[in-house]
N, C-alpha and C. Protein backbone atom coordinates (compact mmCIF):
# COMPACT_ATOMS: atom_id res chain seq x y z
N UNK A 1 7.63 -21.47 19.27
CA UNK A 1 8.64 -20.40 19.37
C UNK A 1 8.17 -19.29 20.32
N UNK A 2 6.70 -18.89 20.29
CA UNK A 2 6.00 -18.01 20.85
C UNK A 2 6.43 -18.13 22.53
N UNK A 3 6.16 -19.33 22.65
CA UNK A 3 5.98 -19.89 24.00
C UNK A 3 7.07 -20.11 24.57
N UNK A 4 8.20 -20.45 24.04
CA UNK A 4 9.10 -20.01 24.43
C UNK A 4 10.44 -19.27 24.64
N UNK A 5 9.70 -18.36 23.88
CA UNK A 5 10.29 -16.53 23.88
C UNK A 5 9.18 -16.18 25.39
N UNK A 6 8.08 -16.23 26.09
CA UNK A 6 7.33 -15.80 26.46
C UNK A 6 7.63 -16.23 27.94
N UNK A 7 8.01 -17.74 27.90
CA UNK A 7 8.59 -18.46 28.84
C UNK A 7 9.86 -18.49 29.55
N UNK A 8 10.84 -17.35 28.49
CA UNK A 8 12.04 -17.19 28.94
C UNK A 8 11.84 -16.36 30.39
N UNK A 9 12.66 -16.90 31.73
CA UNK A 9 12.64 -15.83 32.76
C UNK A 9 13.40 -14.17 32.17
N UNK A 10 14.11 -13.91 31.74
CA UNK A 10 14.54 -12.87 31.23
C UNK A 10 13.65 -12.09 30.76
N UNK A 11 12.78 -12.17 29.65
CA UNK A 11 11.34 -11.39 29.60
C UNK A 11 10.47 -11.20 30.15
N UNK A 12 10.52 -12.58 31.53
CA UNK A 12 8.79 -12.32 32.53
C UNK A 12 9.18 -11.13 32.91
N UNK A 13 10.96 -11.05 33.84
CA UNK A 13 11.54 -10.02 35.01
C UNK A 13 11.22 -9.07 33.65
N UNK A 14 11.35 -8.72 33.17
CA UNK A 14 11.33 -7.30 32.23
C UNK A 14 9.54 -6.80 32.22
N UNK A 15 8.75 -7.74 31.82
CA UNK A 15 7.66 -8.00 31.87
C UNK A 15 7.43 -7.57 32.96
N UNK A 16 7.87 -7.69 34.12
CA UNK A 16 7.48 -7.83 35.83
C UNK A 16 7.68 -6.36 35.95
N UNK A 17 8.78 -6.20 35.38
CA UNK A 17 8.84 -4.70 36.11
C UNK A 17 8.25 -3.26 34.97
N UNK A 18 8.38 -3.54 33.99
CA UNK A 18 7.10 -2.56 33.35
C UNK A 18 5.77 -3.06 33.88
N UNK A 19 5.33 -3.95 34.32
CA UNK A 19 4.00 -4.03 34.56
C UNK A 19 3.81 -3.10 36.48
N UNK A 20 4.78 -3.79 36.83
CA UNK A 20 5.02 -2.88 38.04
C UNK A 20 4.87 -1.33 37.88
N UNK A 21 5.81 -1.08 37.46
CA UNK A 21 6.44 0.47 36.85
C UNK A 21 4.99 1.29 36.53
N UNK A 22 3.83 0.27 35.49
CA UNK A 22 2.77 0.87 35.14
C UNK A 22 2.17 0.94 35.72
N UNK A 23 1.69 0.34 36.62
CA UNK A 23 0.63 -0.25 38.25
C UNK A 23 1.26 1.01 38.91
N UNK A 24 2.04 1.40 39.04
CA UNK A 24 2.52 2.44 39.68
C UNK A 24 2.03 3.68 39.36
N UNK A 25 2.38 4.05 38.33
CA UNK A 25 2.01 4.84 37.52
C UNK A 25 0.77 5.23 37.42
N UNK A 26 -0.25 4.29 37.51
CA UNK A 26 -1.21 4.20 37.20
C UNK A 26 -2.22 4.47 38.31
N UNK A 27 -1.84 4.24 39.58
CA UNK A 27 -2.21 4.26 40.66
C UNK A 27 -2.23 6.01 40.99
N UNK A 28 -0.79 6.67 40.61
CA UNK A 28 -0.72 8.05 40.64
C UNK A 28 -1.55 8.52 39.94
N UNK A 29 -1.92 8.44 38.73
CA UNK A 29 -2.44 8.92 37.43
C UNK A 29 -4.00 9.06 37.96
N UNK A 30 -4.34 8.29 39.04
CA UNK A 30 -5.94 8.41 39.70
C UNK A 30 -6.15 8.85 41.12
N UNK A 31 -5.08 9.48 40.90
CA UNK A 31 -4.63 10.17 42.86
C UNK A 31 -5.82 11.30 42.60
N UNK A 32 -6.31 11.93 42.03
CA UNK A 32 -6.93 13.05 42.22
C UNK A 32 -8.17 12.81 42.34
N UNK A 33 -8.80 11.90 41.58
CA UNK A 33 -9.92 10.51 41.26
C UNK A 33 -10.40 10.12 42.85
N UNK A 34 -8.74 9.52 43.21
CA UNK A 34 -9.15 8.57 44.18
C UNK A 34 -9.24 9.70 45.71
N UNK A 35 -8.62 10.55 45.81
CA UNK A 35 -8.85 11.94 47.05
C UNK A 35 -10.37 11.63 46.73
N UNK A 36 -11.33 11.64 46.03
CA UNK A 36 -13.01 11.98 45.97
C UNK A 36 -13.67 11.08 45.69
N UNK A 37 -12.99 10.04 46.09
CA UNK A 37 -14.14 8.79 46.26
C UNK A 37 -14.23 8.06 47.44
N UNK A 38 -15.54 7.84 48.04
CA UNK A 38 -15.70 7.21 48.64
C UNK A 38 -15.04 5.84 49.07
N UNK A 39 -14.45 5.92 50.53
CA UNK A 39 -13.36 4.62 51.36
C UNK A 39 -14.50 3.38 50.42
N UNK A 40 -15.92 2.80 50.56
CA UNK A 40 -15.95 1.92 50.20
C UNK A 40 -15.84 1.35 49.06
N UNK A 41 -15.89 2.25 47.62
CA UNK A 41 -15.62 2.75 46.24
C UNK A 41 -14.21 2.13 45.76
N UNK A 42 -13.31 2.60 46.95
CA UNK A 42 -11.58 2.82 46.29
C UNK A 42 -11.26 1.83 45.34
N UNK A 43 -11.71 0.81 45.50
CA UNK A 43 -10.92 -0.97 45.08
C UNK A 43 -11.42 -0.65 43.81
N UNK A 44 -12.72 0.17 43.66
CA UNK A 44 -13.17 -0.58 42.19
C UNK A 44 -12.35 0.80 41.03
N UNK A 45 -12.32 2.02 41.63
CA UNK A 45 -12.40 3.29 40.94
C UNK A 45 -11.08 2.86 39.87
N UNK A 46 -9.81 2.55 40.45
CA UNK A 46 -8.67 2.72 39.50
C UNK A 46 -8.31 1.35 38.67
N UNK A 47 -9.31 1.38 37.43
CA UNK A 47 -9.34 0.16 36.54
C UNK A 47 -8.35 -0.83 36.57
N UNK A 48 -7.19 0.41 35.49
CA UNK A 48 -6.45 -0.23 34.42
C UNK A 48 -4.94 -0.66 35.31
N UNK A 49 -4.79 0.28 35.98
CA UNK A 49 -3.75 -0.21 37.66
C UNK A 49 -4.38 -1.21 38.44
N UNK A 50 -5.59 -1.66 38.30
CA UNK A 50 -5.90 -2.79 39.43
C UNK A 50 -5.45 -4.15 38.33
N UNK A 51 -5.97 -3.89 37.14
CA UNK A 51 -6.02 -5.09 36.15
C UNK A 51 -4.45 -5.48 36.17
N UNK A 52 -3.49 -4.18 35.97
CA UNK A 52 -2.15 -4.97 35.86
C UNK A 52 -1.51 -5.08 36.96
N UNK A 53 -2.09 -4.96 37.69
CA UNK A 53 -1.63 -5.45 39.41
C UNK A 53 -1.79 -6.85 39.29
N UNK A 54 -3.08 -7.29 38.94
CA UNK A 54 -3.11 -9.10 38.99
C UNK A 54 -2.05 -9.65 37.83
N UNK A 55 -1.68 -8.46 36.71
CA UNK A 55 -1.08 -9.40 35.97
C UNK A 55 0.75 -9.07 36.10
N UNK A 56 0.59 -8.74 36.85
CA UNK A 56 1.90 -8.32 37.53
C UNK A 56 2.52 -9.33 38.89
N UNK A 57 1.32 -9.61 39.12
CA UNK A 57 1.27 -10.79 40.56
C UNK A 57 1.39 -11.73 39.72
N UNK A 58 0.67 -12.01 38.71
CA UNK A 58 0.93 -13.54 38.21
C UNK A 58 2.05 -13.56 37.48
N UNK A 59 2.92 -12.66 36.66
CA UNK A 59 3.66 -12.31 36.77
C UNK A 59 5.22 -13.26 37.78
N UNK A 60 5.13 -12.41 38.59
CA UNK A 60 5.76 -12.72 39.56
C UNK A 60 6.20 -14.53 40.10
N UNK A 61 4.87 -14.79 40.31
CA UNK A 61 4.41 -16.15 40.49
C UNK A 61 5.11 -16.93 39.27
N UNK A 62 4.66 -16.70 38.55
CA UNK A 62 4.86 -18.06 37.10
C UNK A 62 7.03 -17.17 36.87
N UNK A 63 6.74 -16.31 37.41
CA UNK A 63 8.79 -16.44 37.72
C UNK A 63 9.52 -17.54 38.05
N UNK A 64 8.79 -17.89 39.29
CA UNK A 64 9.04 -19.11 40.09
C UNK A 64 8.39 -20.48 39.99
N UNK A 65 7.82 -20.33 38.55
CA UNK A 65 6.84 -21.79 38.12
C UNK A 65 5.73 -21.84 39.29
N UNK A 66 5.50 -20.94 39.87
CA UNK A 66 3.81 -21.29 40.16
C UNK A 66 2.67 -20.45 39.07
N UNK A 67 1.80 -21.20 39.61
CA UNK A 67 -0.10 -20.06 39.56
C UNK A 67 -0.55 -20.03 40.16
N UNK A 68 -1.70 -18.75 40.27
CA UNK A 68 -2.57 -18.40 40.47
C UNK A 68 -3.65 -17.83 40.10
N UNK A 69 -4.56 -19.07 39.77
CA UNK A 69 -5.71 -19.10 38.58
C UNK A 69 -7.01 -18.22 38.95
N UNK A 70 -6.73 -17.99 40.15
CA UNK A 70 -7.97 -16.70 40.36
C UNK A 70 -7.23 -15.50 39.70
N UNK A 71 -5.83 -15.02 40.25
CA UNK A 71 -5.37 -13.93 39.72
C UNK A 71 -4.93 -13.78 38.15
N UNK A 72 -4.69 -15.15 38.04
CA UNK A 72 -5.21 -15.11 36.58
C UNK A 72 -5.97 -14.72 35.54
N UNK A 73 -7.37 -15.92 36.10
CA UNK A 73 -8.24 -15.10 35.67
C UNK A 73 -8.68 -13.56 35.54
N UNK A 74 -8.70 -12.71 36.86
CA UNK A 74 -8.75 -11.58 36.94
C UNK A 74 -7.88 -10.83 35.70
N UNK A 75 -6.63 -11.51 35.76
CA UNK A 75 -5.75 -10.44 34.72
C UNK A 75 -6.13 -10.68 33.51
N UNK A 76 -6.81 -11.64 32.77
CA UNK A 76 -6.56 -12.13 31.32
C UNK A 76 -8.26 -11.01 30.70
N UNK A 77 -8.95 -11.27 31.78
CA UNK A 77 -10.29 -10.66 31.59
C UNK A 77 -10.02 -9.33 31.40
N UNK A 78 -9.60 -8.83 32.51
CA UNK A 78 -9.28 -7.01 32.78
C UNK A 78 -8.26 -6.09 32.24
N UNK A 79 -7.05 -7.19 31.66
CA UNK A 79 -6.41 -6.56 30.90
C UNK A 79 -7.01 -5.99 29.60
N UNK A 80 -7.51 -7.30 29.15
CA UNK A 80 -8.26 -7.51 27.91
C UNK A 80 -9.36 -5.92 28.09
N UNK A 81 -10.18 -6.25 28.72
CA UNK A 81 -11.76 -5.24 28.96
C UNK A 81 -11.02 -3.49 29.12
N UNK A 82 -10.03 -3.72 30.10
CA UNK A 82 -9.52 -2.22 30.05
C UNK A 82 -8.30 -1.55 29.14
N UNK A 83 -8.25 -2.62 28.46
CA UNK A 83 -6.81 -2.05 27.56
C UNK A 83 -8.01 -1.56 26.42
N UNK A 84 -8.70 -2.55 26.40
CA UNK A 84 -9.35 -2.03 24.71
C UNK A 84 -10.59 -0.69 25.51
N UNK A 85 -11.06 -1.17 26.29
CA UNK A 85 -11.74 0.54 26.59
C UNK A 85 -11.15 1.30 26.55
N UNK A 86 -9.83 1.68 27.03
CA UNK A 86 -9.17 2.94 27.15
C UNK A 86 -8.49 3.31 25.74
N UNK A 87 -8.05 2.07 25.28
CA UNK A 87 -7.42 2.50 23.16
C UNK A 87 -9.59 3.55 22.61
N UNK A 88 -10.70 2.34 23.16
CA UNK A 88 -11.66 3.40 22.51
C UNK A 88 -12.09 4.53 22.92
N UNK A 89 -11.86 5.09 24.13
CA UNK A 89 -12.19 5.53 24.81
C UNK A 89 -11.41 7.42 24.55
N UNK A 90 -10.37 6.85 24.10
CA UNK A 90 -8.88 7.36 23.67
C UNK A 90 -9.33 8.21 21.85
N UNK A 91 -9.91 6.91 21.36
CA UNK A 91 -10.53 7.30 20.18
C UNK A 91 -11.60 8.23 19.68
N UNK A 92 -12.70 7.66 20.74
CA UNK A 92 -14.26 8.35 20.84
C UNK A 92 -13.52 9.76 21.34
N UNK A 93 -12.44 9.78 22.45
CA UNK A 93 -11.96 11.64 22.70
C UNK A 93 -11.63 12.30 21.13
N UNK A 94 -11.03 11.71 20.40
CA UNK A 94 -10.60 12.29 19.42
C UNK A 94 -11.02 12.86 18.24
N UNK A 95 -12.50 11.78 18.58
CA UNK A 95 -13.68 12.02 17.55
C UNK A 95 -14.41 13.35 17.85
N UNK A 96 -14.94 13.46 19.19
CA UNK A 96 -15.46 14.16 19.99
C UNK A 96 -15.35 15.53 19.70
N UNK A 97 -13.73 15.96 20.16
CA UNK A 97 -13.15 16.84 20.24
C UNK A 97 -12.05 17.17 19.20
N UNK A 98 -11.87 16.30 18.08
CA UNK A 98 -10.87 16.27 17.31
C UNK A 98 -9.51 16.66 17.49
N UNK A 99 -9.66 16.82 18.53
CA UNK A 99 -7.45 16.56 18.86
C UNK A 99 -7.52 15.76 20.32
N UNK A 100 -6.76 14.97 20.20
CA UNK A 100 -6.19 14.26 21.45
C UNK A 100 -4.58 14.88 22.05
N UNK A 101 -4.30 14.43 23.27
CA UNK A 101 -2.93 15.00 23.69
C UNK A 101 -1.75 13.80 23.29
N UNK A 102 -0.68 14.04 23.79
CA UNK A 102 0.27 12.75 23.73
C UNK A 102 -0.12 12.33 24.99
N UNK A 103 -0.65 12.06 25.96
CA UNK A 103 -0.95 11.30 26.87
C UNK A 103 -2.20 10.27 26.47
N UNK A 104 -3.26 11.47 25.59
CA UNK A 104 -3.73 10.27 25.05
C UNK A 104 -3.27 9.20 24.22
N UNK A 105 -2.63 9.71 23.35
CA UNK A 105 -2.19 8.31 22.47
C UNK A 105 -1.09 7.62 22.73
N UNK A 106 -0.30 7.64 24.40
CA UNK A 106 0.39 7.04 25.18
C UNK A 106 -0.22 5.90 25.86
N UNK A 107 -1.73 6.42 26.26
CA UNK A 107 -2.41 5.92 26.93
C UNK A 107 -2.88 4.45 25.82
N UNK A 108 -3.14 4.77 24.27
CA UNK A 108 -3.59 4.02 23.73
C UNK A 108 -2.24 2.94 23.53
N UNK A 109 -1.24 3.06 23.39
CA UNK A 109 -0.19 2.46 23.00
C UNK A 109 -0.08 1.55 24.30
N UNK A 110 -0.07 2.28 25.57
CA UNK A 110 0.18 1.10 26.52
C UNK A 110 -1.05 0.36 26.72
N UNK A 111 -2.10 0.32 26.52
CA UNK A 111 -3.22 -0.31 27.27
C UNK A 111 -3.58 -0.92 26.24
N UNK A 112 -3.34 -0.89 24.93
CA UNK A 112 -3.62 -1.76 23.88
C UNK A 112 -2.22 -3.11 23.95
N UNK A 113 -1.15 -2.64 24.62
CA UNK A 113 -0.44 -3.70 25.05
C UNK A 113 -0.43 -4.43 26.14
N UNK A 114 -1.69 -3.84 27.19
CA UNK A 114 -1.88 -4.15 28.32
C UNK A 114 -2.79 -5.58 28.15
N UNK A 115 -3.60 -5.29 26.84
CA UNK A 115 -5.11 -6.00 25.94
C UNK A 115 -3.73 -7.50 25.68
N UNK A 116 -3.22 -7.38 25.24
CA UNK A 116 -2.51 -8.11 24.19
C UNK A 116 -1.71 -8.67 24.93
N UNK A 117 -1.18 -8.58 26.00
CA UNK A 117 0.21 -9.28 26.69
C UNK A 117 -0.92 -10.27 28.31
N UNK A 118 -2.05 -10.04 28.25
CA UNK A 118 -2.90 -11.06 29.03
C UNK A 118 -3.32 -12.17 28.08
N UNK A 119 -3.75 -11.70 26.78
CA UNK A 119 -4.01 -12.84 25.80
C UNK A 119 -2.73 -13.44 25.80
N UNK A 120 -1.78 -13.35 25.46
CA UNK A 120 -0.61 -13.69 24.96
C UNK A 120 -0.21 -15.06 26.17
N UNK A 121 -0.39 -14.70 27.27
CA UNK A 121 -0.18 -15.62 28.49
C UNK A 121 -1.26 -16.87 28.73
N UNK A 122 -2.34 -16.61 28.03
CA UNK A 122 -3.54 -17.27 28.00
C UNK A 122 -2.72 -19.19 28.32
N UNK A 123 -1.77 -19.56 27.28
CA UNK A 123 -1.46 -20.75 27.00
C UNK A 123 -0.94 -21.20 28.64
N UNK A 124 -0.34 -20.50 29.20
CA UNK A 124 0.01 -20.66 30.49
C UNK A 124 -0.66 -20.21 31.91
N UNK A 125 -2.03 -19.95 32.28
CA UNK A 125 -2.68 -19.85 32.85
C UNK A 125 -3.14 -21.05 33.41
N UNK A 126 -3.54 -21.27 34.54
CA UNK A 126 -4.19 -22.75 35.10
C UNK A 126 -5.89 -22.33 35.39
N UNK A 127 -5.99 -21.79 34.70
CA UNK A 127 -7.84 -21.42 34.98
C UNK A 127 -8.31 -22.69 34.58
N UNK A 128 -9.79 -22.07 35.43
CA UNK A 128 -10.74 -24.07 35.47
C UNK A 128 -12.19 -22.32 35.53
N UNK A 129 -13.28 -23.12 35.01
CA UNK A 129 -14.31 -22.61 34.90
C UNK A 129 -14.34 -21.46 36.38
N UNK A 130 -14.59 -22.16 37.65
CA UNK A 130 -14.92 -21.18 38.64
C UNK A 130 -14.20 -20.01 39.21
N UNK A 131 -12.82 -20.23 38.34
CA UNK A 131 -11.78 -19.19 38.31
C UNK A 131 -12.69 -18.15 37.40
N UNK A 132 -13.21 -18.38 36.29
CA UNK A 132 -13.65 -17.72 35.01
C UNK A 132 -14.93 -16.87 36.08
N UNK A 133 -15.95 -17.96 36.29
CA UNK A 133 -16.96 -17.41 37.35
C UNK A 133 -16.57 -15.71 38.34
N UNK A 134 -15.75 -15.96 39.13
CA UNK A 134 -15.00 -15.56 40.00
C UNK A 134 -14.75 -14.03 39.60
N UNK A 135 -13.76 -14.33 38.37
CA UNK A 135 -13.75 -12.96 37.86
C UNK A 135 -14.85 -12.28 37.03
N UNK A 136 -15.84 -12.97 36.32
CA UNK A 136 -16.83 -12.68 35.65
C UNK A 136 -17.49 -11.81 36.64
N UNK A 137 -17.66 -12.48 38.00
CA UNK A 137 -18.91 -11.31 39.02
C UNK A 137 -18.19 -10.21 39.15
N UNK A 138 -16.43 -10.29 39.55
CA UNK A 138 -16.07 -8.97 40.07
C UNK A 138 -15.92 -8.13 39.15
N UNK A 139 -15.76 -8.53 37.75
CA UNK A 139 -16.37 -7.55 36.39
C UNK A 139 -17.34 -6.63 36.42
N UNK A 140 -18.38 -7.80 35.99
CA UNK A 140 -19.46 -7.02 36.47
C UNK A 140 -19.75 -6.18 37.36
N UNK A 141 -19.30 -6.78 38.90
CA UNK A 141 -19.49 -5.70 39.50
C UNK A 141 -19.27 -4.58 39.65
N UNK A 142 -18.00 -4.47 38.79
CA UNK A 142 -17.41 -3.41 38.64
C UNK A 142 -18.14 -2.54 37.86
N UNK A 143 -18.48 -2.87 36.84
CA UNK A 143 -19.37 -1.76 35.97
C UNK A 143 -20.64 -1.56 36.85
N UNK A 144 -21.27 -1.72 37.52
CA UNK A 144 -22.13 -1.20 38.36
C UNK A 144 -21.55 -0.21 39.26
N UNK A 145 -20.25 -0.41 39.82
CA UNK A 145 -20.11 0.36 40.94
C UNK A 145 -19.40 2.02 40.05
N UNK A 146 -19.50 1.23 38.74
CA UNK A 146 -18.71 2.51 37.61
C UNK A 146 -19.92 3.35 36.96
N UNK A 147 -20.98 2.46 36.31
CA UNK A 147 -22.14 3.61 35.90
C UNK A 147 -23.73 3.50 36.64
N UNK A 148 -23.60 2.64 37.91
CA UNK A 148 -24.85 3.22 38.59
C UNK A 148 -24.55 4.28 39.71
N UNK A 149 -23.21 3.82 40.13
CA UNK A 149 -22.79 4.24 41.65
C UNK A 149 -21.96 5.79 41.22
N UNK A 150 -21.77 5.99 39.51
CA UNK A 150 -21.16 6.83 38.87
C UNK A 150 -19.52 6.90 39.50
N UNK A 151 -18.84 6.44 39.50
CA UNK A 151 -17.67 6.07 39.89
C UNK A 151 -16.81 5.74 38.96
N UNK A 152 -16.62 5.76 37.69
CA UNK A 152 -15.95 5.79 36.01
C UNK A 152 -15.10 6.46 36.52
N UNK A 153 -14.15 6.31 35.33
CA UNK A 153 -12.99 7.02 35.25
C UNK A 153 -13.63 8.52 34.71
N UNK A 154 -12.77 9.76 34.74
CA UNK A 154 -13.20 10.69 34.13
C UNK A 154 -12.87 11.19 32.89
N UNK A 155 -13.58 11.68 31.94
CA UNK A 155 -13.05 12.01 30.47
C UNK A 155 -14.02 12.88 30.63
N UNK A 156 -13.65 14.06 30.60
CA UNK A 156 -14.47 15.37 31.08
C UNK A 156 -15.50 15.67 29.53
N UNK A 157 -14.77 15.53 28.22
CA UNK A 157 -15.14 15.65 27.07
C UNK A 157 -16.72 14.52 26.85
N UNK A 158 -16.13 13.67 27.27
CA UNK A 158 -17.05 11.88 27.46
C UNK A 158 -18.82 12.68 28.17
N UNK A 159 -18.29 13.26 29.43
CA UNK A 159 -19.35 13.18 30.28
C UNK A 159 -20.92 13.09 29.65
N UNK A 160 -21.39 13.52 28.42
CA UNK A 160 -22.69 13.78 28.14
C UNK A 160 -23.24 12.30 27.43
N UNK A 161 -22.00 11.12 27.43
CA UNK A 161 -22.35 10.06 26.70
C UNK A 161 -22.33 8.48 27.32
N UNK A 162 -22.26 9.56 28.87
CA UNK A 162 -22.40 7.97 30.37
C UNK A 162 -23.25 7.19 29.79
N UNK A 163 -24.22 7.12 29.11
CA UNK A 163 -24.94 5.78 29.36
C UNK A 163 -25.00 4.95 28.45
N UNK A 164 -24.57 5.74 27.30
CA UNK A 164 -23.64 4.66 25.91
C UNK A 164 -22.23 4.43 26.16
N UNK A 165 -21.80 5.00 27.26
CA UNK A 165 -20.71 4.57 27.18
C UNK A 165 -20.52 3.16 28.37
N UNK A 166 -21.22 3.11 29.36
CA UNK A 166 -21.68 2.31 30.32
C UNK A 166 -22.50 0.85 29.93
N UNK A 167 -23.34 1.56 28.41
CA UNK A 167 -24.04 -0.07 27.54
C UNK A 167 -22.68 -1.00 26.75
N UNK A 168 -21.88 -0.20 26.64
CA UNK A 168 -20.41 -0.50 25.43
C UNK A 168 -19.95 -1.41 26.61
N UNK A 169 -19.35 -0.34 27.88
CA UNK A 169 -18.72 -1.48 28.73
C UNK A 169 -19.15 -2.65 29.61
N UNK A 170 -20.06 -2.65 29.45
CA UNK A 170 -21.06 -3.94 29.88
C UNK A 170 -20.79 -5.03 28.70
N UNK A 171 -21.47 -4.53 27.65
CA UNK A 171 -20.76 -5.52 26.67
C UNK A 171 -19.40 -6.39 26.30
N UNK A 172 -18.30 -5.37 26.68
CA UNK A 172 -17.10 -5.51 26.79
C UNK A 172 -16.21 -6.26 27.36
N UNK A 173 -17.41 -6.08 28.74
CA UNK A 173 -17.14 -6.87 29.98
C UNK A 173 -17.23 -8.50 29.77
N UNK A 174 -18.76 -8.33 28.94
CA UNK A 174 -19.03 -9.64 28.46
C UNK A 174 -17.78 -10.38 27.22
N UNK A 175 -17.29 -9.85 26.50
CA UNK A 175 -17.05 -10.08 25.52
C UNK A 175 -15.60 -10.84 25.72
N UNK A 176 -15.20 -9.78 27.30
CA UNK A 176 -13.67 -10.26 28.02
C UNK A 176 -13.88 -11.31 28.16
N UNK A 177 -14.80 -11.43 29.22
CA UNK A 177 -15.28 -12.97 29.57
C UNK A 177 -15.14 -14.19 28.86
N UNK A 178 -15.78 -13.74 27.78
CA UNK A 178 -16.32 -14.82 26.35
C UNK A 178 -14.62 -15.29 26.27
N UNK A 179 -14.00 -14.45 26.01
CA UNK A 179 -12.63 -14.58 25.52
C UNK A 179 -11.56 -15.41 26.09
N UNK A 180 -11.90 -14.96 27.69
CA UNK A 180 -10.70 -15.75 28.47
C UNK A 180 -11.53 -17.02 28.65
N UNK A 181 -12.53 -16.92 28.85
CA UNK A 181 -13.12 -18.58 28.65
C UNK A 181 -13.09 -19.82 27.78
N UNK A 182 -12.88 -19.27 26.60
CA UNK A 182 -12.23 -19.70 25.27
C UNK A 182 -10.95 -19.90 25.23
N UNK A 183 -10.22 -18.97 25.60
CA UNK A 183 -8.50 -19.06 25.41
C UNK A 183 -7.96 -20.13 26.52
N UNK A 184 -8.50 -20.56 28.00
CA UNK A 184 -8.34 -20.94 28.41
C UNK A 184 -9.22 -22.28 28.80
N UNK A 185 -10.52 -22.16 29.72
CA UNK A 185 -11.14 -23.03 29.98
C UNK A 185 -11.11 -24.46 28.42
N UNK A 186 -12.24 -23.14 28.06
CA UNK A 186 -12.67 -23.86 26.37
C UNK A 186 -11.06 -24.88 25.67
N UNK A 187 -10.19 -24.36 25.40
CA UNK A 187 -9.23 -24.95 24.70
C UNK A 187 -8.54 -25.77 25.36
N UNK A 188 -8.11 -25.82 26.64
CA UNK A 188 -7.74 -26.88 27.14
C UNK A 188 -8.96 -27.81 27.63
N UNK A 189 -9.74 -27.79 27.68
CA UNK A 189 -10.98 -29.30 27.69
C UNK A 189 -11.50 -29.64 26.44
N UNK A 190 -10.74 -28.79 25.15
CA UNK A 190 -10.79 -29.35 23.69
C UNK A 190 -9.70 -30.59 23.49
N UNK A 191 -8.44 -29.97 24.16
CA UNK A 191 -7.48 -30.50 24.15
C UNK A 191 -7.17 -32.06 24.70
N UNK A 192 -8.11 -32.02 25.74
CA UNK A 192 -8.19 -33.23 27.11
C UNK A 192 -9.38 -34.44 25.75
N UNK A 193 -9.82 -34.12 25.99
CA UNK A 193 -10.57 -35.20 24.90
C UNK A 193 -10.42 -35.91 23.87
């Protein structure tokens, strides 16, 4: 039933264009970010708008019954890794400082659906291991170019807890990984046998 409520074109296009709409959004939301970072920096600085850019492209694609299992991959990992950083991230502010704004807990509402609507697609993805590879390095790399190169998003409240917060998303990173490798690779070569 899941699959095809999920499969209907009527929900991808709806799907397509809030994910658009947010990529948009999202892109603005780091205009001030992105004025002060370094030209070679830019690609990595604006997370959670790059993540639903791939899943907005694939998106698009599986409209028209194709894939694209690199951009795939990319989206199932990064949705996943940056929806749930930003719901904790969202949290740890609240702890911190004990009040959050409505942007924060806007922020948690969409990006915890950002987490959840890449899993959700998992069944229809064409990933093969070196797709998984692929996005695993540009993960990673990303958290390097975020807490060595200091290039994170900013949470002005956060600042005194960079390097627990930099051990969490390393983990996280890993944990995305673990996940889309499982939901995809792993279960369909359970399946084949």
């Amino acid at each position: 039933m899941i699959k095809y409520i999920l499969s209907d074109k009527r929900i991808i296009l709806t799907l397509f264009i809030i994910n658009l709409l947010g990529t948009i959004y999202g892109y603005y939301w780091y205009r001030f970010q992105l004025a002060e970072t370094p030209d070679i920096f830019l690609i990595f600085v604006p997370d959670s708008p790059t993540a639903s850019l791939f899943f907005t492209i694939f998106l698009l694609f599986f409209l028209f019954g194709r894939n694209v299992p690199y951009i795939e991959s990319l989206a199932i990992i990064t949705l996943f890794k940056y929806g749930i950083w930003a719901v904790i991230m969202n949290l740890f502010t609240l702890i911190v400082d004990g009040t959050l704004n409505w942007q924060g807990y806007m922020l948690m509402v969409s990006h915890g659906a950002m987490a959840i609507q890449g899993l959700l697609y998992a069944p229809f993805y064409k990933i093969k291991f070196r797709h998984i590879m692929v996005a695993a390095i540009w993960t990673l790399h990303n958290d390097i170019i975020d807490y060595v190169f200091e290039m994170m998003p900013v949470y002005s409240s956060l600042t005194s807890y960079m390097n627990e917060i930099g051990y969490f998303t390393f983990w996280l990173s890993i944990l995305s990984i673990a996940i889309a490798y499982w939901l995809t690779v792993h279960r369909k070569n359970k399946f084949v046998k």
